[in-house]
C-alpha atoms as a PDB file:
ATOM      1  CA  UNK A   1     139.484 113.839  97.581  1.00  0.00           C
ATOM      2  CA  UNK A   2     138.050 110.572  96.961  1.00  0.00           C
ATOM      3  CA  UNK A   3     135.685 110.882  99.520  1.00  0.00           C
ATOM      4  CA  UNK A   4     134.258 114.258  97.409  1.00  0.00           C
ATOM      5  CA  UNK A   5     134.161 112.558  94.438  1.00  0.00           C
ATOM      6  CA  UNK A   6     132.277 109.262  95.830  1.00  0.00           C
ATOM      7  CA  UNK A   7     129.589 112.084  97.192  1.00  0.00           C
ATOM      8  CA  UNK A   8     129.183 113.760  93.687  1.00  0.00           C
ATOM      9  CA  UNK A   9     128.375 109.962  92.175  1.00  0.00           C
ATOM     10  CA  UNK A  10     126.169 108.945  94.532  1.00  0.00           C
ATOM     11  CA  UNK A  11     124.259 112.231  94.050  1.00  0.00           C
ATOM     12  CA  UNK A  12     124.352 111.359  90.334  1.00  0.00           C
ATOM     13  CA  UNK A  13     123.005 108.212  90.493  1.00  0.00           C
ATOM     14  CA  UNK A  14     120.519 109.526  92.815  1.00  0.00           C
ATOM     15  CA  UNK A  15     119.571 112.184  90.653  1.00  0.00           C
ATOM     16  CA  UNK A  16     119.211 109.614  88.116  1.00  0.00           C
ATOM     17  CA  UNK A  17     117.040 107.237  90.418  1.00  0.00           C
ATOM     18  CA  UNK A  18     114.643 109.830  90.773  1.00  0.00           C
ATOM     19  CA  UNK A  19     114.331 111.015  87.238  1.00  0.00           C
ATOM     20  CA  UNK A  20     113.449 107.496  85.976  1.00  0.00           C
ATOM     21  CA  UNK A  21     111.033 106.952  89.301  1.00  0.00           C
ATOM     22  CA  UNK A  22     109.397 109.825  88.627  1.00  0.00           C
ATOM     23  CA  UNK A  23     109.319 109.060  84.710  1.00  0.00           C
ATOM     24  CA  UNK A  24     107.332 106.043  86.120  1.00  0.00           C
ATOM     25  CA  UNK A  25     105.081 108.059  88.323  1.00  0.00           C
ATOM     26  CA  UNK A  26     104.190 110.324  84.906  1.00  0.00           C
ATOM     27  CA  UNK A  27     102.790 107.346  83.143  1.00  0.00           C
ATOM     28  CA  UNK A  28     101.524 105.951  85.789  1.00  0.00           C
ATOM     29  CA  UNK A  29      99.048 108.936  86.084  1.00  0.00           C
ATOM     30  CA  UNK A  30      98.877 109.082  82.314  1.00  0.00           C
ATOM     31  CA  UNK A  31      97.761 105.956  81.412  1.00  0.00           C
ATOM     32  CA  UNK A  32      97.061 104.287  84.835  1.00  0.00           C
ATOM     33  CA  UNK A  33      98.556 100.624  84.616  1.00  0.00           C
ATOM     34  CA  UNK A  34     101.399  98.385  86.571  1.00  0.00           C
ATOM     35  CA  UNK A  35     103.464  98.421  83.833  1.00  0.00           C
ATOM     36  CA  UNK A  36     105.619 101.945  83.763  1.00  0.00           C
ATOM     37  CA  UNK A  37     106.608 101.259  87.382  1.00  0.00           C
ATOM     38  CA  UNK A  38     107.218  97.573  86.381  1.00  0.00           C
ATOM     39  CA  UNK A  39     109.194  98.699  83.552  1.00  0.00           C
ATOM     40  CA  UNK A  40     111.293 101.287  85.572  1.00  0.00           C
ATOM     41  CA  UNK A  41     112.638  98.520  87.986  1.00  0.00           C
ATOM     42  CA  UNK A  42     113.635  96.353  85.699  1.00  0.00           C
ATOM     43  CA  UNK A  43     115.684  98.569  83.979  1.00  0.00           C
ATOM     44  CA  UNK A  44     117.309  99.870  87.739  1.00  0.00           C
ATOM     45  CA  UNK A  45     117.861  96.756  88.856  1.00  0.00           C
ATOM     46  CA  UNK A  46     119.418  95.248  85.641  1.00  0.00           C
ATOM     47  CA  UNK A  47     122.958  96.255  87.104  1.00  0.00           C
ATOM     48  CA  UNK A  48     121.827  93.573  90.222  1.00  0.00           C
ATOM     49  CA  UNK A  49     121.320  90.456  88.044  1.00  0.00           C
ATOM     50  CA  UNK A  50     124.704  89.547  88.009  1.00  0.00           C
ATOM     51  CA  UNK A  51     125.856  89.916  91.717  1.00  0.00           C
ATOM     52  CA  UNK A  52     125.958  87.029  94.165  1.00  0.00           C
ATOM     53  CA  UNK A  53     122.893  86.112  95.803  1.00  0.00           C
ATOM     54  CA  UNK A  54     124.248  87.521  99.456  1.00  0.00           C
ATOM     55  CA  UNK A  55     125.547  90.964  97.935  1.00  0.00           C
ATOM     56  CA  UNK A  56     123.356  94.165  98.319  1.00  0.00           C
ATOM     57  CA  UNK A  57     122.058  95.495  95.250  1.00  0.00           C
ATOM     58  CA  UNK A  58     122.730  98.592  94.660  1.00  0.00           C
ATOM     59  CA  UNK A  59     119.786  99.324  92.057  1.00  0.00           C
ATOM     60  CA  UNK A  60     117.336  97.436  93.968  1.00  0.00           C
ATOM     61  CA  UNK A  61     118.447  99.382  97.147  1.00  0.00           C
ATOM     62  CA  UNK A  62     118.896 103.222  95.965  1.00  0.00           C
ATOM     63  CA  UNK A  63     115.044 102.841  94.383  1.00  0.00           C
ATOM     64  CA  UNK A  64     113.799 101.833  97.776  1.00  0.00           C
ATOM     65  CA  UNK A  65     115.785 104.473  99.496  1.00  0.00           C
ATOM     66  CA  UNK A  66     114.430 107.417  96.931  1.00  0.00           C
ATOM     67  CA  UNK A  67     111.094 106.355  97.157  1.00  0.00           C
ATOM     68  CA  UNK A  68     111.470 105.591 101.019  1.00  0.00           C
ATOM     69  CA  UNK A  69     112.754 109.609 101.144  1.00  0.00           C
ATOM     70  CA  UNK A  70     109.638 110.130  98.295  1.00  0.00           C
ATOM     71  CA  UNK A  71     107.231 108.714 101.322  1.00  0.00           C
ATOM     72  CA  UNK A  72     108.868 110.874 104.321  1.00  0.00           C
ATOM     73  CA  UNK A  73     108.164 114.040 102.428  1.00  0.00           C
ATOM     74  CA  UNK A  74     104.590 112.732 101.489  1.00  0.00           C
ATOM     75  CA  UNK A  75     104.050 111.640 105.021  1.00  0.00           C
ATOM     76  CA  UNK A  76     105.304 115.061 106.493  1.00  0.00           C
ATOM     77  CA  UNK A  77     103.693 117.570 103.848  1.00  0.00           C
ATOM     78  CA  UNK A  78      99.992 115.602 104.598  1.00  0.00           C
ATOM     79  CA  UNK A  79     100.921 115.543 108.362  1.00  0.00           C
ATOM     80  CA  UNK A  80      97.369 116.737 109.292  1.00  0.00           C
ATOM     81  CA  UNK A  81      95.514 114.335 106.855  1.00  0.00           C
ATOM     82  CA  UNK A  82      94.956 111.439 108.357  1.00  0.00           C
ATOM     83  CA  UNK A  83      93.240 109.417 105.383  1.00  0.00           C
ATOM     84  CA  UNK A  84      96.287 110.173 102.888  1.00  0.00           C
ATOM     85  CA  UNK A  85      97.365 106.588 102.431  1.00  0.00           C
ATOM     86  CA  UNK A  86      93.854 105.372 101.967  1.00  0.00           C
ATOM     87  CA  UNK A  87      93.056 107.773  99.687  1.00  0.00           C
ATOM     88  CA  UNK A  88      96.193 106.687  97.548  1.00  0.00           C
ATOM     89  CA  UNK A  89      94.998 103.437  97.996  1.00  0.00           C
ATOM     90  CA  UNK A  90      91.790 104.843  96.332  1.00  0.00           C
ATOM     91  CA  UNK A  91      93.075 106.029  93.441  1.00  0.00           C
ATOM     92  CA  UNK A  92      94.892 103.007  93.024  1.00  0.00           C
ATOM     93  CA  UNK A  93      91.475 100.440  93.375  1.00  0.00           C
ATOM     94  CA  UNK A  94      89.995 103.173  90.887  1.00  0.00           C
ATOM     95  CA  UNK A  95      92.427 103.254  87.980  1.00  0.00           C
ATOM     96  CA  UNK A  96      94.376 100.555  88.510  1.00  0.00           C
ATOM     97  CA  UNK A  97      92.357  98.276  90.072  1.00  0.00           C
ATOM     98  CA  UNK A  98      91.408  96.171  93.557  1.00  0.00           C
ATOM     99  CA  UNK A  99      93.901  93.759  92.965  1.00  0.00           C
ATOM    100  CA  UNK A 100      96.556  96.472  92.736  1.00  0.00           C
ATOM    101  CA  UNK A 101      95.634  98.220  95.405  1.00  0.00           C
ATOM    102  CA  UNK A 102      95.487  95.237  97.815  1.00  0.00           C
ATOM    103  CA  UNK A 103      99.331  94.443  96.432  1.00  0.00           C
ATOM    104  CA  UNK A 104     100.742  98.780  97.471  1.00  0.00           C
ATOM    105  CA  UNK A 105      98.617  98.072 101.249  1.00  0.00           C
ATOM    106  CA  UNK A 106     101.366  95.838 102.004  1.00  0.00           C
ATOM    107  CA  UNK A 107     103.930  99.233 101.694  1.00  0.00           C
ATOM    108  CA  UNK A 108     102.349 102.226 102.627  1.00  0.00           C
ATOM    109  CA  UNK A 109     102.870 101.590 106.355  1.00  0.00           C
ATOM    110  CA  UNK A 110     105.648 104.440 106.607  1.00  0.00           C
ATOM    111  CA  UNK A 111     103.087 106.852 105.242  1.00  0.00           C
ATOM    112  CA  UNK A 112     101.071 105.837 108.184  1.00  0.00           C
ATOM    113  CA  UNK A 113     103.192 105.680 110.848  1.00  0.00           C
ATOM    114  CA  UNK A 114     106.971 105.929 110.556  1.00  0.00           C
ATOM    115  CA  UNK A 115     107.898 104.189 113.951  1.00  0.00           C
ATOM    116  CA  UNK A 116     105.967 101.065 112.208  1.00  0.00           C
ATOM    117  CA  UNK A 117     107.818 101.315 108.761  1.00  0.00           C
ATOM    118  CA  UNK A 118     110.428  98.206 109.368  1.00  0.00           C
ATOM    119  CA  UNK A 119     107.007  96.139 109.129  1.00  0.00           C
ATOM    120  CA  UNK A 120     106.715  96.809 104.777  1.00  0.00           C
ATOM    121  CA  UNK A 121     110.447  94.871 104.698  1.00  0.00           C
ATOM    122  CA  UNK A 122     108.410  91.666 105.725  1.00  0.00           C
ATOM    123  CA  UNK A 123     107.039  91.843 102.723  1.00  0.00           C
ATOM    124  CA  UNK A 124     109.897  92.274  99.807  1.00  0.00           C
ATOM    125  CA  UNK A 125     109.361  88.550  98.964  1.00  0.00           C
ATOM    126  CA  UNK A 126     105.821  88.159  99.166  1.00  0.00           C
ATOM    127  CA  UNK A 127     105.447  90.630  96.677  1.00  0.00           C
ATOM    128  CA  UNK A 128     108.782  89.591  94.692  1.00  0.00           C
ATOM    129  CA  UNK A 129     108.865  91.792  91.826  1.00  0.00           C
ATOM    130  CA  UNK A 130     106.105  94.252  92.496  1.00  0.00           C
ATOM    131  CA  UNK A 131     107.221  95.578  95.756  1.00  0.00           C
ATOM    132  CA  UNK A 132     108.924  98.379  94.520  1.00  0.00           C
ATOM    133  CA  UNK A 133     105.932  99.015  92.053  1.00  0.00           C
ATOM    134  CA  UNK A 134     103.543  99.408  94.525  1.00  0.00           C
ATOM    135  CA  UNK A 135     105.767 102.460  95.670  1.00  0.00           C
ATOM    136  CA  UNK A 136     105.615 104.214  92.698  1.00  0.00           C
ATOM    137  CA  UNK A 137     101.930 103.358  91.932  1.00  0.00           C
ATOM    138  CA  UNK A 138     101.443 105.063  96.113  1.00  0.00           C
ATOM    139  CA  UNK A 139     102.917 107.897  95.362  1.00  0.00           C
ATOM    140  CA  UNK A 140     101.146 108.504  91.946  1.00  0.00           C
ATOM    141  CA  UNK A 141      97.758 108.007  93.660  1.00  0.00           C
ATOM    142  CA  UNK A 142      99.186 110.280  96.577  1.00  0.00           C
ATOM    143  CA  UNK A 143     100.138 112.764  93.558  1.00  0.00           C
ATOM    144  CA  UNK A 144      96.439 112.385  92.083  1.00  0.00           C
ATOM    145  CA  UNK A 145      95.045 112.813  95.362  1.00  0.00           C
ATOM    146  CA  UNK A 146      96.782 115.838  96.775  1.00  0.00           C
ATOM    147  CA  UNK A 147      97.583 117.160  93.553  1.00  0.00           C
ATOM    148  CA  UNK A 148     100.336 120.717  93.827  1.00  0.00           C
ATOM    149  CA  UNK A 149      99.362 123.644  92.637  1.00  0.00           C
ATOM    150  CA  UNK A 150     100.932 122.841  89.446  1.00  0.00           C
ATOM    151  CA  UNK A 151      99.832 119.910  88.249  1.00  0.00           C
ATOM    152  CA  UNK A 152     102.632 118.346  86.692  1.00  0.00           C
ATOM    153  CA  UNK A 153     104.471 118.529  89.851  1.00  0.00           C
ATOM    154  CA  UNK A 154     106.045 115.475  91.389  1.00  0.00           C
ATOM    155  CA  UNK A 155     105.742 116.785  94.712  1.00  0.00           C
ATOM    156  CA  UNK A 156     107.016 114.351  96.801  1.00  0.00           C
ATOM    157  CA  UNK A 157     110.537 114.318  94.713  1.00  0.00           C
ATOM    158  CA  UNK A 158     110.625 118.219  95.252  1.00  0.00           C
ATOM    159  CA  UNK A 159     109.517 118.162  98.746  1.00  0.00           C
ATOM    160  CA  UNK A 160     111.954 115.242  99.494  1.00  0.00           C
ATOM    161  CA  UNK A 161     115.007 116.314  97.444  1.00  0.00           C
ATOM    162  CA  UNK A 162     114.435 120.039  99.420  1.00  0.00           C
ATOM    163  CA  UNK A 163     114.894 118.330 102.555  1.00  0.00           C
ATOM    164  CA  UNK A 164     118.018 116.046 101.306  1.00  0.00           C
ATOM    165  CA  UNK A 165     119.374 119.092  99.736  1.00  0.00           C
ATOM    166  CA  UNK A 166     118.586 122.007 102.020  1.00  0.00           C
ATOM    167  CA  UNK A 167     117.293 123.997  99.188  1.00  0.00           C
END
């Protein structure tokens, strides 16, 4: 039974992952600016600031892992565009600016090319803080770019909790 029950929290705190990612993402394409995604890490990884330097971090870690899954259903629902990361990259440069955009190059490898996607973990402390900002600020320029049919989808969160969920 405990084995049930550990499922059902993990899809909680998923579910709650996601819904302050994609919070972030919603700004982020509001009022384009580092700060929403900045702002959203922070407060998921506040529950790692106490832990011992060797122990995984379980905010840090389930943010990379929904926005890793975020990524795989970008990557697979723009299979036949081949431009997809540079045009997130775009949007970035254009609302955000160069600077920003040079920072989210370092991660959108596994939007590229998913037998390559180990490389972006070379750069967690380069970019320290920001890593998992440039995630969310790729998949709101992937979101302005390809934009769904309705336009206040978050399609890579439906696309990738479809595939997660079987729904």
């Amino acid at each position: 039974m405990a084995s049930k029950e550990n499922q059902v929290g993990i899809e909680d705190a998923y579910r709650l992952v996601s819904e302050v990612l994609e919070g972030a993402v919603r700004e982020t394409l509001a009022s384009p600016g580092p700060e929403p995604a900045r702002f959203a890490v922070r407060e998921l990884t506040a529950v790692d600031d106490g832990l011992p330097e060797d122990a995984t971090p379980p905010g840090w870690s389930l943010a990379f892992l929904v926005l890793a899954d975020w990524y795989d259903a970008a990557r697979t629902a723009l299979a036949d565009t081949d431009d997809r990361a540079d045009r997130a990259l775009a949007w970035i440069a254009e609302n955000m600016g160069k600077r920003f955009a040079a920072r989210a190059r370092y991660t959108v490898t596994p939007l590229v090319d998913p037998a390559n996607a180990r490389e972006t973990s070379l750069y967690v402390e380069a970019l320290g803080d920001d890593f998992l900002p440039t995630m969310v600020w790729t998949v709101a320029g992937l979101v302005a770019a390809f934009p769904a049919d309705d336009p206040a989808e978050i399609w890579p969160r439906i696309r990738a909790d479809e595939a997660r969920t079987g729904t």
